[in-house]
Protein backbone atom coordinates (compact mmCIF):
# COMPACT_ATOMS: atom_id res chain seq x y z
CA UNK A 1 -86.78 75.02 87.35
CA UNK A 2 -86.23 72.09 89.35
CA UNK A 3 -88.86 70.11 88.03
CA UNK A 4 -87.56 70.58 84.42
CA UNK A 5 -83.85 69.60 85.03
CA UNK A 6 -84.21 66.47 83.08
CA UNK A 7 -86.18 67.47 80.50
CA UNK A 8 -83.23 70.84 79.87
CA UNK A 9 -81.17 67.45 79.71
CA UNK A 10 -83.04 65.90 76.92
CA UNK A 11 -83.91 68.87 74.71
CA UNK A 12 -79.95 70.05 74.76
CA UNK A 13 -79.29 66.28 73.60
CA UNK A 14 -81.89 66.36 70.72
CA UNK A 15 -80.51 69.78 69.84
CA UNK A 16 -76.89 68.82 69.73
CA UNK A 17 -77.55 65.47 67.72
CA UNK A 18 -79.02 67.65 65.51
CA UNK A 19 -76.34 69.84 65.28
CA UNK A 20 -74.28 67.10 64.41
CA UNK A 21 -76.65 65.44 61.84
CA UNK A 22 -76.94 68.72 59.91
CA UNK A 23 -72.72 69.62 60.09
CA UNK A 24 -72.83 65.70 58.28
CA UNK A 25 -75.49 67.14 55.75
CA UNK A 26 -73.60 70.31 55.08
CA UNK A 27 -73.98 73.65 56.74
CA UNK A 28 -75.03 77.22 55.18
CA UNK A 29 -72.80 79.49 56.23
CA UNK A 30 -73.21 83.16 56.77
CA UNK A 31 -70.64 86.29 58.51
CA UNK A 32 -71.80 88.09 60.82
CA UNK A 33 -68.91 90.08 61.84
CA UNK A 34 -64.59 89.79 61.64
CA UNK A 35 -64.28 86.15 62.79
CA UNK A 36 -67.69 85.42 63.37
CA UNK A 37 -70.08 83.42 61.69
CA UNK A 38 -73.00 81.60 61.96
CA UNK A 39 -74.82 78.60 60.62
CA UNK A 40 -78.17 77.13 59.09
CA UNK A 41 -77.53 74.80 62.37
CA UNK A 42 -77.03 77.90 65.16
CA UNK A 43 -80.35 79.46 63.75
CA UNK A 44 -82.59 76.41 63.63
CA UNK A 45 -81.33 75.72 67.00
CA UNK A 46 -81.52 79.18 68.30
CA UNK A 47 -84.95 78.93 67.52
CA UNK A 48 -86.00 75.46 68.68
CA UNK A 49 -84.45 76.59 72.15
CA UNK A 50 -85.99 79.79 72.59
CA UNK A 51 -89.38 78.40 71.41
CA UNK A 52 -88.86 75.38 74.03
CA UNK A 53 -87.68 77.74 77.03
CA UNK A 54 -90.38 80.58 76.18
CA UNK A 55 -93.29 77.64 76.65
CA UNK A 56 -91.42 76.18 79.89
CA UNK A 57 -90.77 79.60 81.59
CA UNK A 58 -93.16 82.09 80.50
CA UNK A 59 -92.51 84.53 83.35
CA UNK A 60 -88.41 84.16 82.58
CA UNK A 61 -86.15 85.98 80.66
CA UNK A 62 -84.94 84.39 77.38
CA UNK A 63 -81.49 85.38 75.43
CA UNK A 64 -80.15 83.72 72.51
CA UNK A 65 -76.93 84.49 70.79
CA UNK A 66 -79.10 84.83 67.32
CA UNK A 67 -82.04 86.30 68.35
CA UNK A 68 -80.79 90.11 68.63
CA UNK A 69 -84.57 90.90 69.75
CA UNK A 70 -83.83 89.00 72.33
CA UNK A 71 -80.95 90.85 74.03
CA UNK A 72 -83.17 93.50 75.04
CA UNK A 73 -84.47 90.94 77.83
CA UNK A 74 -81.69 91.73 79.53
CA UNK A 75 -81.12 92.74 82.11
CA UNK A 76 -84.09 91.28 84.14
CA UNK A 77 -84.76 91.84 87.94
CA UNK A 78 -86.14 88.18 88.18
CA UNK A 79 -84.46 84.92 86.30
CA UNK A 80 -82.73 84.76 82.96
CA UNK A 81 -81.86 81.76 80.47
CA UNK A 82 -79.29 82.41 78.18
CA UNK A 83 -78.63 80.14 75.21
CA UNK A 84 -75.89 79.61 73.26
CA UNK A 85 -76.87 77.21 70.06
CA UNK A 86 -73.64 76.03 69.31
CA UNK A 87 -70.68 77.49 71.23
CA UNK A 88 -67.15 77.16 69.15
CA UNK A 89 -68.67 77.93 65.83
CA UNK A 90 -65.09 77.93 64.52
CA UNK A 91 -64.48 74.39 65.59
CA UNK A 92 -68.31 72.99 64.34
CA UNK A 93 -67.45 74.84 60.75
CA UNK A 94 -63.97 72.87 60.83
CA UNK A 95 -65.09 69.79 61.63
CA UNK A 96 -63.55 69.47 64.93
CA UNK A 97 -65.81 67.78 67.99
CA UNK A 98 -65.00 70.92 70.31
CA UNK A 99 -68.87 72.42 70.21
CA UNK A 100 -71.06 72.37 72.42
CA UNK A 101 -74.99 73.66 73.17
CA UNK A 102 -75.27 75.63 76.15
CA UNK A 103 -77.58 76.74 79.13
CA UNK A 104 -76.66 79.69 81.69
CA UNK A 105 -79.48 80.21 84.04
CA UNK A 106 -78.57 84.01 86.05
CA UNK A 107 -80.73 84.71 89.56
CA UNK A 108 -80.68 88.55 89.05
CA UNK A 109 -77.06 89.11 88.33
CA UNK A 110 -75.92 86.06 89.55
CA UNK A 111 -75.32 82.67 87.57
CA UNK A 112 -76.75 79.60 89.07
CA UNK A 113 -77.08 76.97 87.19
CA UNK A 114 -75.77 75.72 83.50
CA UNK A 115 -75.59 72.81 81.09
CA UNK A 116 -72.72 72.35 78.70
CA UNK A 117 -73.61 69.67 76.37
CA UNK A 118 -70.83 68.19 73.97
CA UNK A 119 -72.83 66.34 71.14
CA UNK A 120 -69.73 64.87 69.44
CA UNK A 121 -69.29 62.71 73.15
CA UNK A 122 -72.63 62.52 73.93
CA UNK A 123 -71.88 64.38 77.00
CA UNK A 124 -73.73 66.55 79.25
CA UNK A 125 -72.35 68.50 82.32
CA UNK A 126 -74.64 70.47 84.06
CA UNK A 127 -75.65 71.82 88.35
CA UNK A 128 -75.15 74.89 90.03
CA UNK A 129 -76.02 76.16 93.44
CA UNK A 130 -79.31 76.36 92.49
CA UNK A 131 -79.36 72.56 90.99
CA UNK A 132 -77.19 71.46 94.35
CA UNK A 133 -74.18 70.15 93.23
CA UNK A 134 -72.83 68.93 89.12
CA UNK A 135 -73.16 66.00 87.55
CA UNK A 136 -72.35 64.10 84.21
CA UNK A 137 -74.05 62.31 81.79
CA UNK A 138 -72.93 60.30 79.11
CA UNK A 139 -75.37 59.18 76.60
CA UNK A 140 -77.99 57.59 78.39
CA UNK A 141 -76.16 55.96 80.78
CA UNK A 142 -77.35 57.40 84.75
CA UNK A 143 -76.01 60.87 86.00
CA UNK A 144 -73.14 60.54 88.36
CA UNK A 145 -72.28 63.15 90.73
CA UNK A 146 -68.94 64.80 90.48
CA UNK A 147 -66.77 65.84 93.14
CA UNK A 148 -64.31 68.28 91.98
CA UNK A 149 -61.45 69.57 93.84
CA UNK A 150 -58.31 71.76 93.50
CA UNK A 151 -55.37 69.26 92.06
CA UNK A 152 -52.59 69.06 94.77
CA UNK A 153 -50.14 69.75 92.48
CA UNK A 154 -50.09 72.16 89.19
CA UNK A 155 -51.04 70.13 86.16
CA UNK A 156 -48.54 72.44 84.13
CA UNK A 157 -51.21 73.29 81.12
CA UNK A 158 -53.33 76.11 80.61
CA UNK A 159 -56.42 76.38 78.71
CA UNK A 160 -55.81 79.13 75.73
CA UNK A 161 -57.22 80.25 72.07
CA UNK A 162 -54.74 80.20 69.60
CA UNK A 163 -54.66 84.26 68.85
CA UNK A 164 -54.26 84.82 72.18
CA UNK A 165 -50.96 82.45 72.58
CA UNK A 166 -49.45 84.15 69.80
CA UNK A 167 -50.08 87.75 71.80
CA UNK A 168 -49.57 86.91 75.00
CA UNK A 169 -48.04 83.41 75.42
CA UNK A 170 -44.66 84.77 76.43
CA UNK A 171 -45.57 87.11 78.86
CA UNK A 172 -47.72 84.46 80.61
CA UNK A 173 -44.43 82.53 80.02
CA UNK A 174 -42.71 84.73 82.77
CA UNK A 175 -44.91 83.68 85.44
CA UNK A 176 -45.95 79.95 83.98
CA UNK A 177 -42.10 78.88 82.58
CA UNK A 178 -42.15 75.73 80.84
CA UNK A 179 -45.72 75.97 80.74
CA UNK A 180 -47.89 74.17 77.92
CA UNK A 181 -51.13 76.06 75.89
CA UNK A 182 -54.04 73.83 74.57
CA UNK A 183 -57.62 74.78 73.26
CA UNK A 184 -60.06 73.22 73.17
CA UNK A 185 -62.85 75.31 71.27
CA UNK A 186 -65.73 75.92 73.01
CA UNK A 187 -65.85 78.15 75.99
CA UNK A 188 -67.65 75.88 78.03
CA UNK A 189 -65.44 72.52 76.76
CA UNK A 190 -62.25 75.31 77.97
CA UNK A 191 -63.85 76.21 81.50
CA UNK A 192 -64.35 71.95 82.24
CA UNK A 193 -61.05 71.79 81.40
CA UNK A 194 -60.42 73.08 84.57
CA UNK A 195 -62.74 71.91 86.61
CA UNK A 196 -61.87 68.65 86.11
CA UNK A 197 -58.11 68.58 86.79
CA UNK A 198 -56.96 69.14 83.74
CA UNK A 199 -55.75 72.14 83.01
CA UNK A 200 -53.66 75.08 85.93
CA UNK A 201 -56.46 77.98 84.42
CA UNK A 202 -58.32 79.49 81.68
CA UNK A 203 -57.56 82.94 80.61
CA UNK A 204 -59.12 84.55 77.64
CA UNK A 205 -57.68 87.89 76.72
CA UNK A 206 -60.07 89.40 74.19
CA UNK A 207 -62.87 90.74 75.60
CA UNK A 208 -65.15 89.37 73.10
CA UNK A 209 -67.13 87.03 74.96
CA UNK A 210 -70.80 87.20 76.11
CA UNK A 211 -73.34 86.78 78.17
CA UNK A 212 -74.56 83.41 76.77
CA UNK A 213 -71.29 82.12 76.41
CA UNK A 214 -70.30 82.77 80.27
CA UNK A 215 -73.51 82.07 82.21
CA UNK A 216 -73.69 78.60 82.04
CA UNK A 217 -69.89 77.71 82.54
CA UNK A 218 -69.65 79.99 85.05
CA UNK A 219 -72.41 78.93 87.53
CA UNK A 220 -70.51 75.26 87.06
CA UNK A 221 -66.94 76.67 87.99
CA UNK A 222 -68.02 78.29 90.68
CA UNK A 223 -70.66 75.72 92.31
CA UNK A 224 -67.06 74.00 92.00
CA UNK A 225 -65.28 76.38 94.14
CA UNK A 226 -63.45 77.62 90.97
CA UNK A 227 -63.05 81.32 90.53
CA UNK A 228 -64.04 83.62 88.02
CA UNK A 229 -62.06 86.52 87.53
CA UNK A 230 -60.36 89.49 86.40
CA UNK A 231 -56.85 89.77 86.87
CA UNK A 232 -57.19 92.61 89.40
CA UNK A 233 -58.72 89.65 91.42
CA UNK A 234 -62.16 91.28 90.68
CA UNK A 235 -65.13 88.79 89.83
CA UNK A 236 -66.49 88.74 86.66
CA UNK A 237 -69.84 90.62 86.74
CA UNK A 238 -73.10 90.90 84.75
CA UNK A 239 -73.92 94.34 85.62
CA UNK A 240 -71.40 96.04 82.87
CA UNK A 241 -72.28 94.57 80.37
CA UNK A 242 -71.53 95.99 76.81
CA UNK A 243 -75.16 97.20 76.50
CA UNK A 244 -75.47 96.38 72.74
CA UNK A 245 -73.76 92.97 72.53
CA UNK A 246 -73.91 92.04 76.21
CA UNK A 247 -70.31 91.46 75.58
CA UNK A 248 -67.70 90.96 79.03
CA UNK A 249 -65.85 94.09 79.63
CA UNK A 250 -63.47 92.49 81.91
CA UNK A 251 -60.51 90.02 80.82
CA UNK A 252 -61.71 86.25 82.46
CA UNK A 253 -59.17 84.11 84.64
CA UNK A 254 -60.74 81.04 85.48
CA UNK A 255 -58.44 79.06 87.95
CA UNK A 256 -58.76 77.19 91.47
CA UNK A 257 -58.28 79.84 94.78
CA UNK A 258 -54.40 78.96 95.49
CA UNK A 259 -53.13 79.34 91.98
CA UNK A 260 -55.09 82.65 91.45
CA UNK A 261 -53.83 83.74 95.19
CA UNK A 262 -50.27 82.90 94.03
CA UNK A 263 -49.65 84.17 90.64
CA UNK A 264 -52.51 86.58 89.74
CA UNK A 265 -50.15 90.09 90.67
CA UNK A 266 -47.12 88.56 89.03
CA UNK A 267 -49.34 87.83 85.88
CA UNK A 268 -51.09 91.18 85.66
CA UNK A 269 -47.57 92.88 85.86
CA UNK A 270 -46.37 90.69 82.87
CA UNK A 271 -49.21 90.98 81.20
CA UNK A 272 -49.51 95.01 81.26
CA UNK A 273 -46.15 94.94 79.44
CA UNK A 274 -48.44 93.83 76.14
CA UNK A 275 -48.99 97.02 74.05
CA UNK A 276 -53.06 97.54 74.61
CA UNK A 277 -53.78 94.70 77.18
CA UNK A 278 -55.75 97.18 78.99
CA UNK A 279 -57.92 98.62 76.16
CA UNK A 280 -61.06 98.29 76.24
C-alpha cells in the first residue's frame, strides 16, 4: 500500500475533477431509495475506482457504494478498500462544494488509513496509522504534515445534518446551551471539521451510514487521537454490520477524549428523552 500512496492521491484528484466537470455538464439522476439518489457521475466513478483498485490490489478486498456485487466482499479476514464515489450526493445534486471522493482502507476490522478528497478546493486529506501520520494537499502544491490536537477551549459549534437538528437539536441543547449547528455535507468534510479545530463534535443520529462512508474518516480521526463512538462510550465497530447494506448499527459521536469524557452521560440521558432514539 505504501508504495501506491501517491498514486491513491492522483487517481482521487482525476476522479473528483471529473466529478466536477460532469455536475457543470449536467448530471442524470436516478432514486435509489427515500432520500437517496445517485448520479451518471457516482457510477462512472464507482467504476473507474473499483477498476483502478482491483488492478493495484488484486489480493484485497474492494467495496463500492454502487457496486452491490461488491458488498459481498465483505467482511474479509485480510485488507479491505472501501470507496465512496462521491460522498454528500445531496450537496453535489444542489450545487453546493460539500462532496467529496473517498478512500477507507480496514486491516481486518480495523480502519487504517483514508483519503477524503474535496474536488471543489482541490483538497486532499489523507494518513492513518498505517500511512504514519495525516497530511494535506492542496492542488499540487507539496503535502504538509498536520499536527492536530484537542482545542484548549470548546469552539462552541457542532457538526450536524439538518434533519437531525430539527429532532434532536434541543435535547443536545440541554447539555451544549447556547450551542451553534452547522453542516457541512459530506461525512468526511463533517468528521475534518473536527479534527481540525473547528467544530466541539460530530454526532449523526440516523443510523443510516455505511461502511464506505466511515472507513476512511474514521482511520483519520482516530490516527488524530479523536474518538469514534457511541454514546454508551462504546467504539464504533465493523463487526455488526447491517449484513445487507453494511449500514452502522450504532449512533456515531465523533469528538476529542475530554469533551466525550465530560458530557457523553449527560447527553445520552437527554437524548433518550427523544421518542425512538434507541430504535434500531
Amino acid at each position: 500500500m505504501l508504495n501506491r500512496v501517491r498514486d491513491i492521491g492522483h487517481l482521487l484528484r482525476e476522479a473528483g475533477q471529473t466529478a466536477k466537470a460532469l455536475r457543470q455538464q449536467g448530471l442524470q439522476i436516478a432514486k435509489k431509495g427515500p432520500d437517496d439518489f445517485v448520479t451518471n457521475a457516482d457510477r462512472l466513478l464507482d467504476q473507474r475506482l473499483g477498476e483502478q483498485f482491483r488492478a493495484w490490489f488484486p489480493e484485497d478486498a474492494i467495496v463500492t457504494e454502487e457496486n452491490l456485487d461488491s458488498l459481498q466482499a465483505w467482511p474479509h479476514g485480510g485488507r479491505t478498500w472501501a470507496i465512496d464515489p462521491i460522498d454528500g450526493t445531496s450537496e453535489f445534486l444542489s450545487g453546493s462544494p460539500h462532496y467529496a471522493v473517498m478512500v477507507g482502507v480496514l486491516a481486518g476490522i480495523k480502519p487504517v488509513a483514508g483519503w477524503v478528497y474535496a474536488p471543489e478546493t482541490d483538497e486532499l486529506v489523507y494518513g492513518g496509522v498505517a500511512l504514519g501520520g495525516l497530511y494535506r494537499q492542496r492542488g499540487s502544491e507539496p503535502e504538509i504534515r498536520l499536527q492536530p490536537q484537542q482545542p484548549p477551549t470548546l469552539t462552541g459549534k457542532i457538526v450536524l445534518s439538518g434533519k437531525d437538528q430539527q429532532r434532536y437539536g434541543p435535547a443536545i441543547r440541554e447539555v451544549f446551551p447556547n450551542v451553534e449547528y452547522y453542516s457541512v455535507g459530506s461525512f468526511g468534510l463533517k468528521v475534518l471539521e473536527v479534527i481540525e479545530g473547528r467544530a466541539d463534535a460530530y454526532f449523526y443520529l440516523n443510523r443510516r451510514v455505511k461502511l464506505w462512508d466511515t472507513a476512511g474518516p474514521f482511520a483519520l480521526a482516530r490516527c488524530a487521537g479523536a474518538l469514534c463512538c457511541d454514546f454508551e462510550g462504546q467504539p464504533i465497530v465493523y463487526d455488526r454490520l447491517e449484513r445487507t447494506t453494511l449500514a452502522h448499527q450504532q449512533h456515531v459521536w465523533v469528538g476529542w477524549p475530554d469533551t466525550i469524557g465530560t458530557y457523553r452521560r449527560d447527553l445520552a440521558r437527554a437524548l433518550a428523552t427523544v421518542p425512538h432514539f434507541q430504535d434500531p
